[in-house]
C-alpha atoms as a PDB file:
ATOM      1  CA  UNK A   1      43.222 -26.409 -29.798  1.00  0.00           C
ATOM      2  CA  UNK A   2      40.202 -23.929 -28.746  1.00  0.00           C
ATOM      3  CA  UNK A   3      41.578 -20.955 -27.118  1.00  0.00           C
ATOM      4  CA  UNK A   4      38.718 -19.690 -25.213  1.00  0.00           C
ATOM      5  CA  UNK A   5      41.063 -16.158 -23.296  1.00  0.00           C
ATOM      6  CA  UNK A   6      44.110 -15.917 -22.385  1.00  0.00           C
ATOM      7  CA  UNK A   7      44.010 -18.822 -19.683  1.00  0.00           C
ATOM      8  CA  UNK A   8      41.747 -21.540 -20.702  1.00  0.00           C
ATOM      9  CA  UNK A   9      41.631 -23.970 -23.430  1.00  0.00           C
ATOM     10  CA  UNK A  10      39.936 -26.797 -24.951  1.00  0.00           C
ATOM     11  CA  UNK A  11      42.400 -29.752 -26.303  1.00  0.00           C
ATOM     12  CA  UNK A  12      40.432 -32.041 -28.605  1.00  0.00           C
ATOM     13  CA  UNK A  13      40.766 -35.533 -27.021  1.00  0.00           C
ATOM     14  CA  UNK A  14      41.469 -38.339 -29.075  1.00  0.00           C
ATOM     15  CA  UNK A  15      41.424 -42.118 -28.875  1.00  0.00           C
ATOM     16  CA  UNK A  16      45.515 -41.896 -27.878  1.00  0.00           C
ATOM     17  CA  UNK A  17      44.241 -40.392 -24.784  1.00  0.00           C
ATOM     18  CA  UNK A  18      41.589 -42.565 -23.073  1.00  0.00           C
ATOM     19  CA  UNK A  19      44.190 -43.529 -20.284  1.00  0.00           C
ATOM     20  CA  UNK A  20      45.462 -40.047 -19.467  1.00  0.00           C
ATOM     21  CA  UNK A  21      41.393 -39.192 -19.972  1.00  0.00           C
ATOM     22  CA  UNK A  22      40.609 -42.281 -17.185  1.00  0.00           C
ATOM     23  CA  UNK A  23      43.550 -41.188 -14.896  1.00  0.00           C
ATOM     24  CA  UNK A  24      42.124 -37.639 -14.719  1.00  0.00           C
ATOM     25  CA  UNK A  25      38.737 -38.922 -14.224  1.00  0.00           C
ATOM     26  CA  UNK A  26      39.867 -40.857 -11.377  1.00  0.00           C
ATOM     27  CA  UNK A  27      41.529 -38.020  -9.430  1.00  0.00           C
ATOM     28  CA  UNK A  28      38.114 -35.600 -10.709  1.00  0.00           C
ATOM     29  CA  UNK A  29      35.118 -37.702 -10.046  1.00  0.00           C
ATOM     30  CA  UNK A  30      35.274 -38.993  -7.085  1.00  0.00           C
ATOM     31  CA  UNK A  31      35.627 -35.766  -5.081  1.00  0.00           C
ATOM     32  CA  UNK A  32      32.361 -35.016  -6.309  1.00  0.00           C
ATOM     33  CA  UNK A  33      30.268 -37.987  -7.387  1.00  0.00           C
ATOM     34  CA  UNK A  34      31.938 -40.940  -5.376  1.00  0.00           C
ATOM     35  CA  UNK A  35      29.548 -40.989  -2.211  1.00  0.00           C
ATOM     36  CA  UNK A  36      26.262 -41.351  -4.792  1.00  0.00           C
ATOM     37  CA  UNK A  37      27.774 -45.155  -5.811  1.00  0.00           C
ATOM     38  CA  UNK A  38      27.319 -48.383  -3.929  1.00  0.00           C
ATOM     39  CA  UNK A  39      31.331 -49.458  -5.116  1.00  0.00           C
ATOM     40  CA  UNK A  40      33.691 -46.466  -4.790  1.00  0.00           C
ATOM     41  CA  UNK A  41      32.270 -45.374  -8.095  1.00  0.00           C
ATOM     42  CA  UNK A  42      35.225 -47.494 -10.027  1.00  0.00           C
ATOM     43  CA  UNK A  43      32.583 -48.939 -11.716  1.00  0.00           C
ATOM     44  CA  UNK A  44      31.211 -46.321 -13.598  1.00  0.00           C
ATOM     45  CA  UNK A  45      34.310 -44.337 -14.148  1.00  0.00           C
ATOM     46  CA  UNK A  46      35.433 -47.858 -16.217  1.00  0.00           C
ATOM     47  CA  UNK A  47      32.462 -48.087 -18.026  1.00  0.00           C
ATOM     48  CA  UNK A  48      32.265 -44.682 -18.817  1.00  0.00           C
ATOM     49  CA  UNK A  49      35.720 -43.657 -19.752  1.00  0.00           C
ATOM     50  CA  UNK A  50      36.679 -47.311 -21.497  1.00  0.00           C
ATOM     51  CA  UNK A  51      38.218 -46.936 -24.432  1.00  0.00           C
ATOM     52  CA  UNK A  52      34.967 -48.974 -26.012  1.00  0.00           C
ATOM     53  CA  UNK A  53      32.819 -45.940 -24.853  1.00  0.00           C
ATOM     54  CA  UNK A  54      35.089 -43.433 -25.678  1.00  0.00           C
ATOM     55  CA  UNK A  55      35.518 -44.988 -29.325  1.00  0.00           C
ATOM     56  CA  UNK A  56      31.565 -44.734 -29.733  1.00  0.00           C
ATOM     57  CA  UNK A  57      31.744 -40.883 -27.968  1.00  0.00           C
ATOM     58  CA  UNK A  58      34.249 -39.943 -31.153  1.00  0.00           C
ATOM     59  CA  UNK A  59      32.820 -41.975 -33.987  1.00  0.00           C
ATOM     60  CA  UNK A  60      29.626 -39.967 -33.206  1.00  0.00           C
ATOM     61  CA  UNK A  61      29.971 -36.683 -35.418  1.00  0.00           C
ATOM     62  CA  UNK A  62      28.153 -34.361 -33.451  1.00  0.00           C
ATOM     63  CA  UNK A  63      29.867 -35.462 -30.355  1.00  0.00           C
ATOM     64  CA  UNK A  64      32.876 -33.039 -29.204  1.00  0.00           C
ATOM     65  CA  UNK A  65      35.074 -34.234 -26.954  1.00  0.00           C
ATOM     66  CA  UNK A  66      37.758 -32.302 -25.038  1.00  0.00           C
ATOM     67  CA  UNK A  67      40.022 -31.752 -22.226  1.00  0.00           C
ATOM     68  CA  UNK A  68      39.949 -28.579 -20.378  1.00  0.00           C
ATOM     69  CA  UNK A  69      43.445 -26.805 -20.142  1.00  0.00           C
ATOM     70  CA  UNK A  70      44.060 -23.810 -17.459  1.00  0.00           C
ATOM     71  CA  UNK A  71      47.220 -22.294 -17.719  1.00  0.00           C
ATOM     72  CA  UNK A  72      48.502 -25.059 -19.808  1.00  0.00           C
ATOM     73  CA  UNK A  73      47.033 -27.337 -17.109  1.00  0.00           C
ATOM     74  CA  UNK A  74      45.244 -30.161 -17.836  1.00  0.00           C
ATOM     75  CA  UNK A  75      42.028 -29.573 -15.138  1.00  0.00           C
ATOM     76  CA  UNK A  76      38.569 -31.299 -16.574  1.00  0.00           C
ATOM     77  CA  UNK A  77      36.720 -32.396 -19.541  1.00  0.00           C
ATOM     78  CA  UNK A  78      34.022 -30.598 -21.408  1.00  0.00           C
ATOM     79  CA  UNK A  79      31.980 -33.021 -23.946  1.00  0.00           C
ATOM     80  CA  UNK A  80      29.252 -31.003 -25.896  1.00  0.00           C
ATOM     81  CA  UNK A  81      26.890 -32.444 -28.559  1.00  0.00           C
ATOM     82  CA  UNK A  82      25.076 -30.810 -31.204  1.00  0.00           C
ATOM     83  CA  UNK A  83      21.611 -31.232 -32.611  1.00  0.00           C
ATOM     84  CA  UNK A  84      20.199 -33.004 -29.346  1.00  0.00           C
ATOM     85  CA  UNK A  85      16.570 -33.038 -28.815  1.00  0.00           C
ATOM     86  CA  UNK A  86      15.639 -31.412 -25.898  1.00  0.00           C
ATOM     87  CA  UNK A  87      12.965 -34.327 -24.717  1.00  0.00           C
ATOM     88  CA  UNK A  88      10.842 -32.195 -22.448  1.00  0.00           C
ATOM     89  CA  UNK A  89      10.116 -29.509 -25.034  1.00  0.00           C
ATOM     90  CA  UNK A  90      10.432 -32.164 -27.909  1.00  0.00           C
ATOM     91  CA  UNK A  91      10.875 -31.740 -30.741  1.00  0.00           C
ATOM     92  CA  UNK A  92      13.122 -28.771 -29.826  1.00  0.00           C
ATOM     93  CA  UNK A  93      17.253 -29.033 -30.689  1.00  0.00           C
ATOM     94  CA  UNK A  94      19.791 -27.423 -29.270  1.00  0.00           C
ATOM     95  CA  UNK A  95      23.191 -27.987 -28.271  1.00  0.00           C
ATOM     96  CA  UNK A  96      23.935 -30.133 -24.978  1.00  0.00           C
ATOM     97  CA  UNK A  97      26.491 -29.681 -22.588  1.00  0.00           C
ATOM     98  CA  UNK A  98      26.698 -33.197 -21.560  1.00  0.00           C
ATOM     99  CA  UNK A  99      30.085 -33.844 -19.180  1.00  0.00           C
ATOM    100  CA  UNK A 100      31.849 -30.858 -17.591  1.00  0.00           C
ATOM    101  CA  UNK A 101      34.090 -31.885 -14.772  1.00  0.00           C
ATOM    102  CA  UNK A 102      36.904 -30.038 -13.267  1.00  0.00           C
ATOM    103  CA  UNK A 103      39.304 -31.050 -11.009  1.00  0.00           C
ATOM    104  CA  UNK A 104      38.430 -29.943  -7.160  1.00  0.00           C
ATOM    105  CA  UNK A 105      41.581 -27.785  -6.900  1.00  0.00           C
ATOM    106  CA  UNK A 106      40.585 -25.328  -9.672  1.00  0.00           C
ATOM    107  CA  UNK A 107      37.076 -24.519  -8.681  1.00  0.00           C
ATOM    108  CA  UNK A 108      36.016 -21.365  -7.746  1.00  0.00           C
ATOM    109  CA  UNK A 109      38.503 -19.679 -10.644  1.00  0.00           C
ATOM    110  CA  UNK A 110      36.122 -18.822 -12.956  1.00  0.00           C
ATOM    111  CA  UNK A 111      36.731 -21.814 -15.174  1.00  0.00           C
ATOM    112  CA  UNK A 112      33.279 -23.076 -15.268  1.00  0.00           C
ATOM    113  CA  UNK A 113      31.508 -20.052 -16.401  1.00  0.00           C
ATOM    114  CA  UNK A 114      34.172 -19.665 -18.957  1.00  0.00           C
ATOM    115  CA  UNK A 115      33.247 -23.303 -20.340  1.00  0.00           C
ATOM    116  CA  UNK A 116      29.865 -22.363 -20.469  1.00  0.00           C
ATOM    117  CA  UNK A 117      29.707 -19.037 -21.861  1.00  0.00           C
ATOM    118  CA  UNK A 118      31.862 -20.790 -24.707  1.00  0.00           C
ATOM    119  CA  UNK A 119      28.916 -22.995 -25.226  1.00  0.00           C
ATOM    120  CA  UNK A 120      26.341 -20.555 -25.096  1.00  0.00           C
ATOM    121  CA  UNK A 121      28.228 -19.011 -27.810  1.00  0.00           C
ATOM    122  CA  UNK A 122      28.646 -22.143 -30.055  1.00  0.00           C
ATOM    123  CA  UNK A 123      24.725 -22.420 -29.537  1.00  0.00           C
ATOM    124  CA  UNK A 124      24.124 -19.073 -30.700  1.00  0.00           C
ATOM    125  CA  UNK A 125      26.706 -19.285 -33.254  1.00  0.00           C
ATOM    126  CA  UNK A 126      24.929 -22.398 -34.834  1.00  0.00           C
ATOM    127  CA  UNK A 127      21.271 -20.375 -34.355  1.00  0.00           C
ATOM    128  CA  UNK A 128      19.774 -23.001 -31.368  1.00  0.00           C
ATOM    129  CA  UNK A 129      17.652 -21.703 -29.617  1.00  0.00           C
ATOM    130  CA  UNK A 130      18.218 -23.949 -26.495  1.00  0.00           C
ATOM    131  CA  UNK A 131      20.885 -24.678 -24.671  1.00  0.00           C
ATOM    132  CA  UNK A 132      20.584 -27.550 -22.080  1.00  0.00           C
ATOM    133  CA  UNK A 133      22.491 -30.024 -19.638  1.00  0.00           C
ATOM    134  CA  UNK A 134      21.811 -32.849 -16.765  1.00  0.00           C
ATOM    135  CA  UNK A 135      22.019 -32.132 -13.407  1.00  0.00           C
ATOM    136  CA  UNK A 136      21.716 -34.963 -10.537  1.00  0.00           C
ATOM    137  CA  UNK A 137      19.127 -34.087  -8.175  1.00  0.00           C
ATOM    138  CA  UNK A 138      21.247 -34.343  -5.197  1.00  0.00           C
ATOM    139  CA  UNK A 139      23.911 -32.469  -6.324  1.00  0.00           C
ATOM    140  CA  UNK A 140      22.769 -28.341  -5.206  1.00  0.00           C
ATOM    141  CA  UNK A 141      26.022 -26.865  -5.786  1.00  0.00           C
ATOM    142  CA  UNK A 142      25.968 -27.876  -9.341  1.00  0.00           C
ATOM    143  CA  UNK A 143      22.130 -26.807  -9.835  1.00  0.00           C
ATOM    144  CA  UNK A 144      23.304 -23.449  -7.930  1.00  0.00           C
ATOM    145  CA  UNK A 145      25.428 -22.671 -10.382  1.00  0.00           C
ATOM    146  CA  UNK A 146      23.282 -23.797 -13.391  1.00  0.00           C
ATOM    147  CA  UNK A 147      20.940 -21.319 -11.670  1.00  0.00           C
ATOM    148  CA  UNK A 148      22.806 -18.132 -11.437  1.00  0.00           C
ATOM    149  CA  UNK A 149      23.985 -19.241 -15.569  1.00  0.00           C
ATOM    150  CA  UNK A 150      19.933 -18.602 -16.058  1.00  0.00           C
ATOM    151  CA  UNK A 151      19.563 -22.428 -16.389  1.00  0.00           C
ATOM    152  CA  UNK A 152      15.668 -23.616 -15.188  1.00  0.00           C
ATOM    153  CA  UNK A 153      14.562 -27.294 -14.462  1.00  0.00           C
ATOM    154  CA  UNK A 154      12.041 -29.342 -16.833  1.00  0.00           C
ATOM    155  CA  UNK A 155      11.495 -32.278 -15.727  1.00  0.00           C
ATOM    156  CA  UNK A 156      13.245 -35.163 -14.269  1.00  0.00           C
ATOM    157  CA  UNK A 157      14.493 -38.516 -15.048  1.00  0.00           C
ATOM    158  CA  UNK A 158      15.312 -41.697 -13.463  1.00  0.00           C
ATOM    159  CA  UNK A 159      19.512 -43.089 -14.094  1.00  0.00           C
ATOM    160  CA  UNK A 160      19.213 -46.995 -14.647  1.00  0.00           C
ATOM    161  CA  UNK A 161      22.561 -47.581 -13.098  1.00  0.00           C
ATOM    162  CA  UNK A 162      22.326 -50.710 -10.588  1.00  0.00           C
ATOM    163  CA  UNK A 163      25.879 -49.300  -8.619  1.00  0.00           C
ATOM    164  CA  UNK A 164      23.832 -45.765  -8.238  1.00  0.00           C
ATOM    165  CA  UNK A 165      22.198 -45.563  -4.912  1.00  0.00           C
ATOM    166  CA  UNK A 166      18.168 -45.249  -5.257  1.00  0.00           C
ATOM    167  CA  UNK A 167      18.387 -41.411  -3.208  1.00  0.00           C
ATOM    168  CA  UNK A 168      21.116 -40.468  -6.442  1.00  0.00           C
ATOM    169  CA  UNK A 169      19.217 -41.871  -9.155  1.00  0.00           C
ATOM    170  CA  UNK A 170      16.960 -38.515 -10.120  1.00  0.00           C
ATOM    171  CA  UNK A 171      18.364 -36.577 -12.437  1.00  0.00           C
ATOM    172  CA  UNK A 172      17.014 -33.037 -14.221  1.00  0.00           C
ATOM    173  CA  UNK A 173      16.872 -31.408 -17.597  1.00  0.00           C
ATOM    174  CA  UNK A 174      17.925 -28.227 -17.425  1.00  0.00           C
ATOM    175  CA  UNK A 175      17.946 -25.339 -19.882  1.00  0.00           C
ATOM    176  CA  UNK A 176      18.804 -22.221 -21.482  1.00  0.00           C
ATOM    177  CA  UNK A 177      16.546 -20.063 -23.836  1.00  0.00           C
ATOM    178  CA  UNK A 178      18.710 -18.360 -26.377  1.00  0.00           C
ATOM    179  CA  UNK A 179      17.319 -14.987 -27.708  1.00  0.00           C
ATOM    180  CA  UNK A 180      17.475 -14.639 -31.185  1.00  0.00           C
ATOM    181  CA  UNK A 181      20.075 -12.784 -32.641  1.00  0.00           C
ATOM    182  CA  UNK A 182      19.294  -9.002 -33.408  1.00  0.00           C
END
């Protein structure tokens, strides 16, 4: 367990939990993300959180895996990877935040920039000097709030997903400079 303060953790998750990890995706997702799928986005969340994908996610070492705990609450999942090119400044590595999702009824607490100010510090901590995530192109809120974390967009790339509607398929690197430390 990652204690992060006093209300907000980070619970390694393992391959015992893909169901409970599914489950949660299924009430998260959706609220979100549903309207940019053909299907009612079922497809995706089974690919994505099979227990075949999330056996590769965990046999990958610098893949970190976790479920996000608020108040002893299981809320979201925050998946980080280290040593990940950044392609648009390639050949630049840096730590990406690649799946944070919280659950609807928690938003707006403060969670979010808590996740993300824990991996700006894991960045620094392992001397990156980038930071960076995905953010879909039609989803403002999320870019918003990328934003106002001093996230700026690269470049853009296309999803492959046949399910994904075509106006949902752009998707943009974003990052984070980190300044050295002093």
């Amino acid at each position: 367990m990652i204690t992060i303060n006093s209300h907000l953790s980070l619970q390694p998750i393992t391959l015992d939990d893909q169901e409970r990890l599914l489950e949660l995706m299924q009430e998260v997702y959706p609220a979100a993300y549903g309207h940019f799928w053909k299907d009612d986005c079922s497809w995706y969340l089974n690919h994505i959180y099979s227990l075949e994908s999330l056996k590769k996610d965990l046999a990958t070492p610098q893949s970190h895996y976790h479920f996000i705990l608020y108040k002893n609450e299981t809320v979201g999942i925050f998946k980080y990877i280290y040593n990940q090119t950044y392609t648009p400044l390639s050949p630049l590595k840096g730590l990406k935040l690649h799946r944070l999702y919280l659950h609807p009824s928690v938003q707006g607490k403060g969670i979010g920039r808590g996740i993300m100010q824990y991996g700006e510090q894991l960045a620094r901590k392992l001397d990156y000097k980038i930071i960076w995530l995905d953010a879909m192109h039609t989803h403002t809120q999320a870019q918003l709030f990328y934003k106002k974390a001093g996230y700026v967009k690269t470049e853009f790339q296309l999803l492959p997903f046949d399910l994904l509607k075509d106006e949902h398929r752009k998707m943009w690197y974003m990052h984070k400079m980190l300044p050295s430390p002093k």
